[in-house]
PDB file of N, CA and C in Angstrom:
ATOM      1  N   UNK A   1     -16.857 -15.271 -15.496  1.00  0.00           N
ATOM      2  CA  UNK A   1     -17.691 -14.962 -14.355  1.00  0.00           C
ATOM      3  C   UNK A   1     -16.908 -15.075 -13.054  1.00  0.00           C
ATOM      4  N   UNK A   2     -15.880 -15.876 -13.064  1.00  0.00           N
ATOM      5  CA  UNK A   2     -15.480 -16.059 -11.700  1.00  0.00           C
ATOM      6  C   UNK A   2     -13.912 -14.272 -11.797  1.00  0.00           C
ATOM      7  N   UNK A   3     -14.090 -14.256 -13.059  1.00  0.00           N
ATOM      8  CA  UNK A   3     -12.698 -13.280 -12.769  1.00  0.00           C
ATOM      9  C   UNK A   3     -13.365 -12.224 -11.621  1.00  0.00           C
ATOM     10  N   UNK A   4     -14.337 -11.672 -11.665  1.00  0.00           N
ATOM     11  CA  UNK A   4     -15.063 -10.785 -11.143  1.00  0.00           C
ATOM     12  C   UNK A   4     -14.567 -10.699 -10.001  1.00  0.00           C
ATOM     13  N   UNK A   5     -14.570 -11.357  -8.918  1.00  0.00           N
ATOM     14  CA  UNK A   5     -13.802 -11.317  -7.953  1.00  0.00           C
ATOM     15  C   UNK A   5     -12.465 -10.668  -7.538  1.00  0.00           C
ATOM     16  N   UNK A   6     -11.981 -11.523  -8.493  1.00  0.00           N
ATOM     17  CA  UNK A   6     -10.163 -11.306  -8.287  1.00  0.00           C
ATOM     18  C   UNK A   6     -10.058  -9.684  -9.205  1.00  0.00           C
ATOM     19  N   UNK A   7     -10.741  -9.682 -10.431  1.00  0.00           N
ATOM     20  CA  UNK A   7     -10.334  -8.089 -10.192  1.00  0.00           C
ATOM     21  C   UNK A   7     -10.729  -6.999  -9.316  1.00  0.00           C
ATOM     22  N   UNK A   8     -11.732  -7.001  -8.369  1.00  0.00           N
ATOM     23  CA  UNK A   8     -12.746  -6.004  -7.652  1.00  0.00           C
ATOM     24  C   UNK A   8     -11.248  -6.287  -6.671  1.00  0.00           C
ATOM     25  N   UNK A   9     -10.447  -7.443  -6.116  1.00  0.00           N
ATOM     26  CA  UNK A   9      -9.719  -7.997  -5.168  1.00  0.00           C
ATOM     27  C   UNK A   9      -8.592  -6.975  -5.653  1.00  0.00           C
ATOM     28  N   UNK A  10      -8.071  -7.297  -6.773  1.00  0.00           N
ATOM     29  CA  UNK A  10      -6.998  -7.021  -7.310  1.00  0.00           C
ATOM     30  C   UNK A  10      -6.831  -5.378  -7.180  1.00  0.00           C
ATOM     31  N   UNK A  11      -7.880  -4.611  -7.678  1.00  0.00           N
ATOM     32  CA  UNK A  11      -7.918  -3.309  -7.983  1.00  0.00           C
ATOM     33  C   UNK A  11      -7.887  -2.541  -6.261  1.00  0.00           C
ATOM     34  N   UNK A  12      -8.813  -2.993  -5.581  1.00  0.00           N
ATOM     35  CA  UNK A  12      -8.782  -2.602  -4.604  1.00  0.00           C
ATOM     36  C   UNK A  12      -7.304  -2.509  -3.462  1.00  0.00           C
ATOM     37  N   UNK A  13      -6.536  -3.834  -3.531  1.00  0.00           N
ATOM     38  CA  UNK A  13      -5.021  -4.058  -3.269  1.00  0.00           C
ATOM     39  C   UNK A  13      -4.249  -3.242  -3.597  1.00  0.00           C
ATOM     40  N   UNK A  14      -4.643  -3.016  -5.129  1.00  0.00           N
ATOM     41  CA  UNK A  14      -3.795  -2.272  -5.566  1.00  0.00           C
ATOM     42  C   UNK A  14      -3.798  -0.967  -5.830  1.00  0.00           C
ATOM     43  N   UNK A  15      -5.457  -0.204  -5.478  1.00  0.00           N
ATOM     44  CA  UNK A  15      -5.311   1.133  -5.325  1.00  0.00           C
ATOM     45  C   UNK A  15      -4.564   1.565  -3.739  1.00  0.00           C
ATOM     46  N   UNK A  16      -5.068   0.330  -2.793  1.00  0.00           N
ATOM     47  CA  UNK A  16      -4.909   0.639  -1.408  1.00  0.00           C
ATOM     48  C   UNK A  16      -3.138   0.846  -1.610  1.00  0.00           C
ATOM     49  N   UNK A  17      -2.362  -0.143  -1.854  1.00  0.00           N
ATOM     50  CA  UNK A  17      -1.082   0.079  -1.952  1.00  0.00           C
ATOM     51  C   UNK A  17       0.119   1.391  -2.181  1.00  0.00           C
ATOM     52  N   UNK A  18      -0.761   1.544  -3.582  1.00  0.00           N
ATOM     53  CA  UNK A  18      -0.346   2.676  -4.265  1.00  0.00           C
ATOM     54  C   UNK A  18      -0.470   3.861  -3.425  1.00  0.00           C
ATOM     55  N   UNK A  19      -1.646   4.055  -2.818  1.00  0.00           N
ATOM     56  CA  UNK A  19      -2.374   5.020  -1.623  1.00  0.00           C
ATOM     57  C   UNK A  19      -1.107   5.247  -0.680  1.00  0.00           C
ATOM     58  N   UNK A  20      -1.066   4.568  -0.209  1.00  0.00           N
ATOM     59  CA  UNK A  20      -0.074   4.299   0.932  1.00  0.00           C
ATOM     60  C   UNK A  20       1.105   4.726   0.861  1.00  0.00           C
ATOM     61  N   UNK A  21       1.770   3.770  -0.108  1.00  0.00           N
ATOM     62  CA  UNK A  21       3.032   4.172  -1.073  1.00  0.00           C
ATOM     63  C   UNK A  21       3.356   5.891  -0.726  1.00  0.00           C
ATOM     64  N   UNK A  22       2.029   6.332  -1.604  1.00  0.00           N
ATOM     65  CA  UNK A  22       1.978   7.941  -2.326  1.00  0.00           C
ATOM     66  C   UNK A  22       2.122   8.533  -1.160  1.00  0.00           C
ATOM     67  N   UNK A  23       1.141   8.624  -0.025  1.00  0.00           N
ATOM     68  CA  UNK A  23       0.916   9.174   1.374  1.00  0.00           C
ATOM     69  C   UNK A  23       2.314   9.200   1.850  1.00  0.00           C
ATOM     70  N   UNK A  24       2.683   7.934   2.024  1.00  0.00           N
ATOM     71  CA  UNK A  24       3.603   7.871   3.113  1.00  0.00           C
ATOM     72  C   UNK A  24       5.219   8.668   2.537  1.00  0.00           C
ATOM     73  N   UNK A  25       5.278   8.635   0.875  1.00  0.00           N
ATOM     74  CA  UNK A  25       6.232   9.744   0.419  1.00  0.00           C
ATOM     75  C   UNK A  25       6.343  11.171   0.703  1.00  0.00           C
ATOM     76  N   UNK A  26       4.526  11.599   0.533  1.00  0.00           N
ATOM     77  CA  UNK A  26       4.244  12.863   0.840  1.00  0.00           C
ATOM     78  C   UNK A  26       4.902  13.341   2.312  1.00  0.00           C
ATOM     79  N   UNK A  27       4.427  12.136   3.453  1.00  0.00           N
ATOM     80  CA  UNK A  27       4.829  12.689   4.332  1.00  0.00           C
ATOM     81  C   UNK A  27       6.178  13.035   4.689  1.00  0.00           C
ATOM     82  N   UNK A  28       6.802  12.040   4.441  1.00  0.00           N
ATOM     83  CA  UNK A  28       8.349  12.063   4.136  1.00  0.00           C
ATOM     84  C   UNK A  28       9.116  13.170   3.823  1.00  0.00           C
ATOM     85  N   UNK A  29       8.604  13.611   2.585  1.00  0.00           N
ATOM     86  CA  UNK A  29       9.154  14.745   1.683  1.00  0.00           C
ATOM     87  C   UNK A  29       8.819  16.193   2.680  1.00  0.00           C
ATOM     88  N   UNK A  30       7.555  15.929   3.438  1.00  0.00           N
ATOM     89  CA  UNK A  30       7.637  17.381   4.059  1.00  0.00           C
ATOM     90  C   UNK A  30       8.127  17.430   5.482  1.00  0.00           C
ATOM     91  N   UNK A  31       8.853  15.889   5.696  1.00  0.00           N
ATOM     92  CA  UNK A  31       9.440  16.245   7.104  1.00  0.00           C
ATOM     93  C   UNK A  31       8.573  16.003   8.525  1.00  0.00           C
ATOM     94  N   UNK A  32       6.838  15.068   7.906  1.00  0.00           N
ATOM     95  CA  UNK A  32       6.090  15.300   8.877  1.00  0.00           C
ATOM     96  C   UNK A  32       6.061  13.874   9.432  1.00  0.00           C
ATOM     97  N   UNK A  33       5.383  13.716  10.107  1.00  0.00           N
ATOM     98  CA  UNK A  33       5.346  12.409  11.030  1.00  0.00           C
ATOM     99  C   UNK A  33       4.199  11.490  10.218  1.00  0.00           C
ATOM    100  N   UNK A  34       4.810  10.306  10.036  1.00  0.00           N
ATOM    101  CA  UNK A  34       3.987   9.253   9.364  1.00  0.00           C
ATOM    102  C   UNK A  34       2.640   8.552  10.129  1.00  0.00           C
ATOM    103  N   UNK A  35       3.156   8.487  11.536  1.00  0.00           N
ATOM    104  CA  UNK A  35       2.298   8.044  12.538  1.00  0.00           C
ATOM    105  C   UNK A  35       2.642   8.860  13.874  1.00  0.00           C
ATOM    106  N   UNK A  36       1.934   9.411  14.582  1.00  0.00           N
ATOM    107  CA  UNK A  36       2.520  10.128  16.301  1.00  0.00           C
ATOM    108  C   UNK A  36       2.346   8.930  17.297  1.00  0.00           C
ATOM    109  N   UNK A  37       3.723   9.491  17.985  1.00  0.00           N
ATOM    110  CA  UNK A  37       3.617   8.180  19.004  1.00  0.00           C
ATOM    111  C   UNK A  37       4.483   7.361  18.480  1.00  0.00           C
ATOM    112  N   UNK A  38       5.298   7.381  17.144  1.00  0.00           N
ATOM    113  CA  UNK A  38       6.146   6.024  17.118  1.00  0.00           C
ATOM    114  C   UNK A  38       7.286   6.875  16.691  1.00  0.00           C
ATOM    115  N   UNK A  39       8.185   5.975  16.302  1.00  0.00           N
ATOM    116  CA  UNK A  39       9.657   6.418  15.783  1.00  0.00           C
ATOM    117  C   UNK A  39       9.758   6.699  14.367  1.00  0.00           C
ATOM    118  N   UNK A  40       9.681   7.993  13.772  1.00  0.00           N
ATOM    119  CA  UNK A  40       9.750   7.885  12.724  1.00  0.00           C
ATOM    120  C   UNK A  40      10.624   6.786  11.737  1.00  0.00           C
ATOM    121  N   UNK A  41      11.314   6.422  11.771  1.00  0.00           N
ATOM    122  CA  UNK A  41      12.202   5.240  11.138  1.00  0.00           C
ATOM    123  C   UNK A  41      11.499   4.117  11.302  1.00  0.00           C
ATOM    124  N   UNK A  42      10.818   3.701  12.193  1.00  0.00           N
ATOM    125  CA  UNK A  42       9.641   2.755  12.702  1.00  0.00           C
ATOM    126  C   UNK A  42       8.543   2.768  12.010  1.00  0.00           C
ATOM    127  N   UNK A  43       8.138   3.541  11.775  1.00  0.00           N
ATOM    128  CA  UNK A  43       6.756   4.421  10.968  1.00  0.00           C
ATOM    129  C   UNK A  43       6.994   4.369   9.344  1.00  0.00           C
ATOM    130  N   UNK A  44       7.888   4.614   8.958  1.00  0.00           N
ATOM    131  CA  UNK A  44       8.101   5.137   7.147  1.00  0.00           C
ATOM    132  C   UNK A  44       8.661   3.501   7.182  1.00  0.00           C
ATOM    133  N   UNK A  45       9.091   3.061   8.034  1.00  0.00           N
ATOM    134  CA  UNK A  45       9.486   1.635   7.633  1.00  0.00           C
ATOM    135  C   UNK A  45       8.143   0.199   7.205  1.00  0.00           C
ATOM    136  N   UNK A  46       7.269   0.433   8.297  1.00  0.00           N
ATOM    137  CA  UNK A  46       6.255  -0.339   8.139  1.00  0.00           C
ATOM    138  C   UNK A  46       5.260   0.012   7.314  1.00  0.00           C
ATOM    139  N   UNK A  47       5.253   1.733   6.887  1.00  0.00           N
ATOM    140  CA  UNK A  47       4.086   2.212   6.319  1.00  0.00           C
ATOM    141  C   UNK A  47       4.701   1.897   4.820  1.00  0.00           C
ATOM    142  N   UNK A  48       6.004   1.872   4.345  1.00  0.00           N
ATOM    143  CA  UNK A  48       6.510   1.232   3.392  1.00  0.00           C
ATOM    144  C   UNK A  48       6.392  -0.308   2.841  1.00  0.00           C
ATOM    145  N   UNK A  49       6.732  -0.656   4.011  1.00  0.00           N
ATOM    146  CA  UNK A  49       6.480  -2.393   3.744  1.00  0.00           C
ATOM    147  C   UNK A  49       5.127  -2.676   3.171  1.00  0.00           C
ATOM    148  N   UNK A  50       4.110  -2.342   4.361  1.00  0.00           N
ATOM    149  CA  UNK A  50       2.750  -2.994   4.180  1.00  0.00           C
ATOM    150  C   UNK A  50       2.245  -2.268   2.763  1.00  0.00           C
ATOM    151  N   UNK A  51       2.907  -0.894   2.769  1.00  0.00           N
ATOM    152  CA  UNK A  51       1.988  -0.449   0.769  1.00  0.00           C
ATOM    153  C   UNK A  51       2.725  -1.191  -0.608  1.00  0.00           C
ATOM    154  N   UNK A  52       4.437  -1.776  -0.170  1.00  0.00           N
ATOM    155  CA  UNK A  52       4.618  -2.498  -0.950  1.00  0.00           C
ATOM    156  C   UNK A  52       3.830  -3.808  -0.898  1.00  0.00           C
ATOM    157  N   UNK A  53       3.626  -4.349   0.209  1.00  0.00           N
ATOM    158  CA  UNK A  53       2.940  -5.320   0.356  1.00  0.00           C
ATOM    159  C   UNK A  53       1.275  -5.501  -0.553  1.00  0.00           C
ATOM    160  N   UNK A  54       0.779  -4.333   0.078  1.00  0.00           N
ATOM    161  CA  UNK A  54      -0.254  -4.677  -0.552  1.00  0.00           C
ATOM    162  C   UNK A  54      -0.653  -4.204  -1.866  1.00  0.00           C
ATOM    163  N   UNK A  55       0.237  -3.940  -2.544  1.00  0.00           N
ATOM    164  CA  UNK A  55       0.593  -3.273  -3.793  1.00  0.00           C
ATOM    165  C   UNK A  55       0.601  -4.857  -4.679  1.00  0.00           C
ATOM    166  N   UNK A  56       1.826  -5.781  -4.178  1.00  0.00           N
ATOM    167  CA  UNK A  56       2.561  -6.859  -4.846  1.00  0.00           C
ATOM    168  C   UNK A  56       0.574  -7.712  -4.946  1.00  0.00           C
ATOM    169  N   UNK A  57       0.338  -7.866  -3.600  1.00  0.00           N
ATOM    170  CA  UNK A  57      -0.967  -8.508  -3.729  1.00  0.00           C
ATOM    171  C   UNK A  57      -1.852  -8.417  -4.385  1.00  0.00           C
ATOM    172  N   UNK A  58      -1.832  -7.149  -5.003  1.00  0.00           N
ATOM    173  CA  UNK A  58      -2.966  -6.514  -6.064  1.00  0.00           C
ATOM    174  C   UNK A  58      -2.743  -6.964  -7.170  1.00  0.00           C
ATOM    175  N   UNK A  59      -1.118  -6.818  -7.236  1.00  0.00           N
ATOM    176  CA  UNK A  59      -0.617  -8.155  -8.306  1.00  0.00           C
ATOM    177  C   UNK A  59      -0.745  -8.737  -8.725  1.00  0.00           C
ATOM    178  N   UNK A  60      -0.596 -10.043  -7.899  1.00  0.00           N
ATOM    179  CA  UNK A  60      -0.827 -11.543  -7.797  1.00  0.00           C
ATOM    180  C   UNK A  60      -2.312 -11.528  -7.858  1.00  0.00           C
ATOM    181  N   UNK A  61      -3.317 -10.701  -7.353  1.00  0.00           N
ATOM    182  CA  UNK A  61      -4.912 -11.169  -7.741  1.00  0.00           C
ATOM    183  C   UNK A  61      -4.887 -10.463  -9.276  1.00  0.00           C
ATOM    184  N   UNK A  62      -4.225  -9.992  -9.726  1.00  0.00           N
ATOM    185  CA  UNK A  62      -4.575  -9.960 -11.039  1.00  0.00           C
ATOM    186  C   UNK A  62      -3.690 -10.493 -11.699  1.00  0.00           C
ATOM    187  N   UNK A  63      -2.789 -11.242 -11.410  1.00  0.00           N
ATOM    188  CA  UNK A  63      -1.830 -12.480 -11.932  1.00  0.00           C
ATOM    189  C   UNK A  63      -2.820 -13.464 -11.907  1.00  0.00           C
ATOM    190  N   UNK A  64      -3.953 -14.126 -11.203  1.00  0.00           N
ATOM    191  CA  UNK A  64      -5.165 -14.901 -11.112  1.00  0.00           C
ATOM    192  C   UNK A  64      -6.185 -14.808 -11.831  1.00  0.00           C
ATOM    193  N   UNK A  65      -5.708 -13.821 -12.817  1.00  0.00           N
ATOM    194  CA  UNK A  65      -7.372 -13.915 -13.433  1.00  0.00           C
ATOM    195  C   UNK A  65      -7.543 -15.071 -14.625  1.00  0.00           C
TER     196      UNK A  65
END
């Protein structure tokens, strides 16, 4: 009963991640701007981090169950 949580936690982390991940390749691959207004290298850098990030987290809540 208590897993319930951590997977709804887990899945969600880890679709969001993956999301991100995927997006932020797409944009990449066609040369387009990840975010306007910033530096691209700035942009594919953080939009990288935070989908690995919240990728690993989706992880670890399902490393918790």
């Amino acid at each position: 009963m208590e897993s319930g949580p951590a997977v709804f936690a887990g899945t969600a982390f880890a679709l969001f991640g993956a999301a991100l991940l995927l997006w932020t390749g797409a944009r990449v691959r066609h040369r387009a701007p990840v975010a306007h207004g910033v530096s691209p290298a700035v942009s594919i850098a953080f939009a990288t981090v935070f989908g690995v990030g919240f990728l690993a987290l989706g992880v670890w809540c399902f490393g918790r169950i």
